[in-house]
Protein backbone atom coordinates (compact mmCIF):
# COMPACT_ATOMS: atom_id res chain seq x y z
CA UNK A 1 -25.43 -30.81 130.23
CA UNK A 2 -24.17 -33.68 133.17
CA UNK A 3 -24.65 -32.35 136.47
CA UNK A 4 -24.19 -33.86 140.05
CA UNK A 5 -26.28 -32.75 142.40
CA UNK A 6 -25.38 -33.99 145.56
CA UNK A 7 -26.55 -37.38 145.67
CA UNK A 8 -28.91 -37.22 141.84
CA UNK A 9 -27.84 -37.15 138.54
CA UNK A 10 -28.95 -34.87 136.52
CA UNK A 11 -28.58 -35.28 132.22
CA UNK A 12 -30.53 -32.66 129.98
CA UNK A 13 -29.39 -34.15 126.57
CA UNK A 14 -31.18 -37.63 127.47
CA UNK A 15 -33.38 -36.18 129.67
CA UNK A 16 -32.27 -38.94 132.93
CA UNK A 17 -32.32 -37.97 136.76
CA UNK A 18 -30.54 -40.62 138.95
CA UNK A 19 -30.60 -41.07 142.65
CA UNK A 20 -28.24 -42.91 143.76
CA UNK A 21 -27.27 -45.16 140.91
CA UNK A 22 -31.29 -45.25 140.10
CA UNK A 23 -32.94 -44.06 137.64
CA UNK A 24 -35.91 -41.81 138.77
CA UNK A 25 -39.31 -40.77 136.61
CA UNK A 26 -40.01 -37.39 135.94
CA UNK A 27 -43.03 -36.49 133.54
CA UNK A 28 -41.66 -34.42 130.99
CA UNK A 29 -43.34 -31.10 132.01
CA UNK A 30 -41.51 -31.64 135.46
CA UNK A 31 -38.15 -32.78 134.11
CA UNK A 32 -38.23 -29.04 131.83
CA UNK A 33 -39.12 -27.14 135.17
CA UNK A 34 -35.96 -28.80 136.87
CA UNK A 35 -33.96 -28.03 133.79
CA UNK A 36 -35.17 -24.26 133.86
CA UNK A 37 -34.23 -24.34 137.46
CA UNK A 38 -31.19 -25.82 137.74
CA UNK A 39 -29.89 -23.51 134.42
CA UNK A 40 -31.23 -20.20 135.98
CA UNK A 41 -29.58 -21.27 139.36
CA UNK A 42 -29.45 -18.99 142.13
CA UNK A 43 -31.84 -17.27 140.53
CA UNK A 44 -35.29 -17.00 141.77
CA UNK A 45 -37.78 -17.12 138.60
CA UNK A 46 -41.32 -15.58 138.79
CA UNK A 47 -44.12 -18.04 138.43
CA UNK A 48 -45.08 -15.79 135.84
CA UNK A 49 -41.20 -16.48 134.32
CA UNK A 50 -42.36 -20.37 134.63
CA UNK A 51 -45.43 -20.10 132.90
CA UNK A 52 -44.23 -18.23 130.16
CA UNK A 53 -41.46 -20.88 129.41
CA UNK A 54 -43.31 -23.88 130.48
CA UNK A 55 -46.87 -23.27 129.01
CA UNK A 56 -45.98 -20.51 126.35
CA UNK A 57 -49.47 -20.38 124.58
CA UNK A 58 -51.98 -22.19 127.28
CA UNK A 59 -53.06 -20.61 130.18
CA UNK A 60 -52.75 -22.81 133.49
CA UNK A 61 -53.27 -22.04 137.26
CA UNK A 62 -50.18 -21.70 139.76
CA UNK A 63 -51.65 -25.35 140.82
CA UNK A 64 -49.93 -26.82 138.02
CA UNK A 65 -46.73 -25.23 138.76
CA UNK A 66 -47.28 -25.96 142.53
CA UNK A 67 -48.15 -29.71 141.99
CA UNK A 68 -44.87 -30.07 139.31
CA UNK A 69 -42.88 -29.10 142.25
CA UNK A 70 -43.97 -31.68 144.48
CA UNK A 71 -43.10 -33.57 142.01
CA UNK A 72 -39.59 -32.82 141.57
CA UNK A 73 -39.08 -32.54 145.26
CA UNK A 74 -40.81 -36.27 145.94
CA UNK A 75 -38.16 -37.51 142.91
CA UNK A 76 -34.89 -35.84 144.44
CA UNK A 77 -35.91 -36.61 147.98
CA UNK A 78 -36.50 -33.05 148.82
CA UNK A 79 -38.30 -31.33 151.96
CA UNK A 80 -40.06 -27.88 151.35
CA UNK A 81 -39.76 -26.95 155.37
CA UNK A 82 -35.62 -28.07 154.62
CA UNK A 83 -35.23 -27.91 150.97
CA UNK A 84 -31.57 -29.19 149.65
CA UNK A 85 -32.74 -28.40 146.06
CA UNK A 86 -35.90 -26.30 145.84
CA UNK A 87 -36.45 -23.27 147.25
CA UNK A 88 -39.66 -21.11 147.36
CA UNK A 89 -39.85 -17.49 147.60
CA UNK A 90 -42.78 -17.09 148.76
CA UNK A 91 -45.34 -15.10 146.47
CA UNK A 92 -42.83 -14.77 144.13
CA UNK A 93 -41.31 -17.73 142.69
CA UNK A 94 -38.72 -20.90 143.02
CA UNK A 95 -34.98 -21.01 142.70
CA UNK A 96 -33.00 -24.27 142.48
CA UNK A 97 -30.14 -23.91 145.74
CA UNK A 98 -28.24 -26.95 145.76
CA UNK A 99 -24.76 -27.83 144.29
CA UNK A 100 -24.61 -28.64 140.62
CA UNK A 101 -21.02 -29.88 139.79
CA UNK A 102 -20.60 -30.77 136.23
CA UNK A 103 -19.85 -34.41 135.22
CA UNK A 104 -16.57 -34.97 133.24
CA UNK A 105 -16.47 -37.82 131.07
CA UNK A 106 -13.23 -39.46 130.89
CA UNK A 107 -11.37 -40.11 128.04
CA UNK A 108 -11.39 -43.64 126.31
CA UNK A 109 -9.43 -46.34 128.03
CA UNK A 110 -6.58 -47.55 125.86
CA UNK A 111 -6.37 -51.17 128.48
CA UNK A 112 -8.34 -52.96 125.79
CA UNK A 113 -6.74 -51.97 122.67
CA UNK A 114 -3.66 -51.63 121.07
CA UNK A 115 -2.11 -48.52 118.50
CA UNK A 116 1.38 -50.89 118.35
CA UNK A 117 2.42 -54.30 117.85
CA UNK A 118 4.82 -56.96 117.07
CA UNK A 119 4.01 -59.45 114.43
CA UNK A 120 6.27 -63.26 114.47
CA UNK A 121 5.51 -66.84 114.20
CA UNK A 122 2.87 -66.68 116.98
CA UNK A 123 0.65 -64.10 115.60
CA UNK A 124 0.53 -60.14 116.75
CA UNK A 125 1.12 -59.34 119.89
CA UNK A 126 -0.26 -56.31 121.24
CA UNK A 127 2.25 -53.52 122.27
CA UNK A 128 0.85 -51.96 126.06
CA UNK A 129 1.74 -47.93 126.88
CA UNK A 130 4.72 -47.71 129.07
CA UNK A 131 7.03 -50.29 128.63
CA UNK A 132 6.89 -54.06 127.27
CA UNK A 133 10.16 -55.97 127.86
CA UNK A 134 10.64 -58.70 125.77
CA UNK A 135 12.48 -62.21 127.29
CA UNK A 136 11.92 -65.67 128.79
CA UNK A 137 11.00 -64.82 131.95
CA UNK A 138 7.31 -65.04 132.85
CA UNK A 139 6.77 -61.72 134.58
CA UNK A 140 4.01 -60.34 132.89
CA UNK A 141 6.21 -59.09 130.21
CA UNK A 142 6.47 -60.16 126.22
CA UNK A 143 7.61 -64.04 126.68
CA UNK A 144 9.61 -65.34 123.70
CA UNK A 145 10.33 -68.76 124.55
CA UNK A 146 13.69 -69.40 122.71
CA UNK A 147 16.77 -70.42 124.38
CA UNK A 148 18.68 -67.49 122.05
CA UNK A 149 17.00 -65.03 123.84
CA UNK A 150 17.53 -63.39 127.55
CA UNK A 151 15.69 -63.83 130.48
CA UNK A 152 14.72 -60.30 129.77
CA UNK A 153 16.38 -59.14 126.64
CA UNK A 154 14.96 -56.06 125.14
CA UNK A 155 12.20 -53.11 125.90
CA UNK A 156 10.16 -51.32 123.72
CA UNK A 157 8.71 -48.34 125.58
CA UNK A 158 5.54 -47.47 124.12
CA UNK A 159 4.67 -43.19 124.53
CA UNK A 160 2.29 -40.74 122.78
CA UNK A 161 5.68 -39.46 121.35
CA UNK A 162 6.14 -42.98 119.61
CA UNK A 163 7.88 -46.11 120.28
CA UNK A 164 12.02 -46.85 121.24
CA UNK A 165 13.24 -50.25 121.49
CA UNK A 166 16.55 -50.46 123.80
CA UNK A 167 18.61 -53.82 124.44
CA UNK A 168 18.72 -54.84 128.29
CA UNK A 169 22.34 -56.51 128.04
CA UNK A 170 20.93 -60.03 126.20
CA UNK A 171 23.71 -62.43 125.64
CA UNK A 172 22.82 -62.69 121.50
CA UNK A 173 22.35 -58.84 120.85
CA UNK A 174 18.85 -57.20 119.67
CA UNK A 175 18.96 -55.86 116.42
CA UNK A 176 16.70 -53.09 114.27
CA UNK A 177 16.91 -53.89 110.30
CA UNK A 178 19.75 -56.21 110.42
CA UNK A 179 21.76 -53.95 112.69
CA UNK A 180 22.68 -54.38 115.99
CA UNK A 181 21.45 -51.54 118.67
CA UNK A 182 23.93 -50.44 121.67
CA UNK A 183 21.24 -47.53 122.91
CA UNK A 184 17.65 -46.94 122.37
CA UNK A 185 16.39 -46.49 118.49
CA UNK A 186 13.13 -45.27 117.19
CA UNK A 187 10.80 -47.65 115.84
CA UNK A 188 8.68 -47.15 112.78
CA UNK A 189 6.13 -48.95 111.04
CA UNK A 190 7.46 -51.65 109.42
CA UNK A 191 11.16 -52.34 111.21
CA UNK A 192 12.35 -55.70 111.27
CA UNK A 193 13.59 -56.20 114.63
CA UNK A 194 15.47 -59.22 115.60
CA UNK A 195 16.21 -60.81 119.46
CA UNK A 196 18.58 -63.49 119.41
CA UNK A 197 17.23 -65.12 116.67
CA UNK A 198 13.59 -64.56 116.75
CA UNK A 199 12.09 -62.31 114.10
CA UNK A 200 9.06 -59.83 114.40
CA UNK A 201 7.74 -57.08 112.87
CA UNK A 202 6.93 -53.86 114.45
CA UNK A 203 3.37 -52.45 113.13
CA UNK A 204 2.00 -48.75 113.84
CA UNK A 205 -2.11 -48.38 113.15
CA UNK A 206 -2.79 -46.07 110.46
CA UNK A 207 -6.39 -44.27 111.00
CA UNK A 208 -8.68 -46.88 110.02
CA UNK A 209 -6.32 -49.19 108.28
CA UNK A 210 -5.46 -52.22 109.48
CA UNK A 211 -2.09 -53.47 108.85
CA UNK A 212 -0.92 -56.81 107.83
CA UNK A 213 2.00 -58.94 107.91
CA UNK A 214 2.86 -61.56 105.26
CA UNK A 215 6.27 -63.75 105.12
C-alpha cells in the first residue's frame, strides 16, 4: 500500500515514510501503529484495540502506546493541540484524520526502448511511437543520406495496433517487397522495404527474442 499523506509518504510493503522527498525513521513498533492507523482510518481504535494488535501476548502500559505516538507525530511533523494526522479521543483511543490518497505508479516509459526497427547498411535504427519519417532532411526524423531519396520521403507510423509505412510524394517511389506503395501498407516482421534505392529491413520484437539481420 502507497499512500500520500499530505506532504509524507507513506509505503507499507517496504515499510518507508517520506517527508518531503526525505526519508524519515520510524522504529518498527511505531511504523505498525501508523500502519494500523492509517488502514482503520476514520476510525477511532481503543487502546485496548492497539494493544491487542501491537503487543498480542506481552502486557505493556498505555505509556508505551502514548510515547509511540509522540513518536509518529515528531516524524510527520504533527501537533497534538492541531493534529493534521493524529487524533486522540480522549480516554478512549486514536484515529488517523488526515488525507491518504493512494500513489499510482505509472506505467514503463517506452522513450528508451524500442518494440520496432529498421535494419540497413548503418546498423538498426530504432523505430519511435507515433510517427518516424524517413528523408534527407535533418529534422529530427530518420536521415538517409542518399541523393535517391526525398527530403522527406516516407513515414512509418508506429501504434499499439502495429506499424504502416505510407510514401510522402518522394521523387524515386518507396516500395514494400519489391512493390511500389501508392497508400499506406502494413508492415510485418521481416518486409523488405526499399526508398529510392536504399534497402532496410523492418524488424518486430518477439517476447524475449531478439531478432537479427544478416545480408
Amino acid at each position: 500500500m502507497k499512500l500520500l499523506l499530505d506532504d509524507v509518504s507513506f509505503d507499507s510493503d517496504a515499510r518507508q515514510v517520506s517527508r518531503g522527498g526525505v526519508e524519515v525513521h520510524l522504529s518498527p513498533k511505531a511504523f505498525d501503529l501508523l500502519h494500523v492507523l492509517v488502514d482503520a482510518r476514520p476510525r477511532v481504535l481503543t487502546k485496548q484495540d492497539l494493544h491487542k494488535r501491537l503487543w498480542p501476548d506481552t502486557f505493556v502500559s498505555d505509556t508505551n502506546l502514548a510515547s509511540l505516538i509522540a513518536e509518529i507525530r515528531e516524524a510527520l511533523g504533527d501537533d497534538a493541540r492541531q493534529p493534521r494526522f493524529i487524533r486522540t479521543a480522549q480516554r478512549v483511543g486514536y484515529a488517523y484524520c488526515g488525507p491518504a490518497d493512494a500513489i499510482t505508479t505509472p506505467p514503463p516509459s517506452t522513450a528508451g526502448s524500442s518494440l520496432s526497427w529498421l535494419v540497413g547498411e548503418g546498423g538498426r535504427i530504432p523505430l519511435q511511437p507515433g510517427e518516424n519519417v524517413l528523408g534527407r532532411e535533418e529534422d529530427g526524423g530518420i536521415r538517409i543520406d542518399s541523393p535517391t531519396v526525398s527530403r522527406r520521403h516516407a513515414r512509418i507510423s508506429v501504434t499499439a495496433a502495429g506499424a504502416t509505412l505510407e510514401d510522402l510524394g518522394s521523387k524515386n517511389g518507396t516500395f514494400v517487397a519489391g512493390s511500389p506503395i501508392s497508400s499506406a501498407v502494413q508492415l510485418h516482421d521481416g518486409d523488405e522495404i526499399r526508398v529510392g534505392s536504399v534497402v532496410l529491413l523492418f524488424r518486430v520484437a518477439s517476447g524475449s527474442r531478439t531478432a537479427t539481420w544478416t545480408e
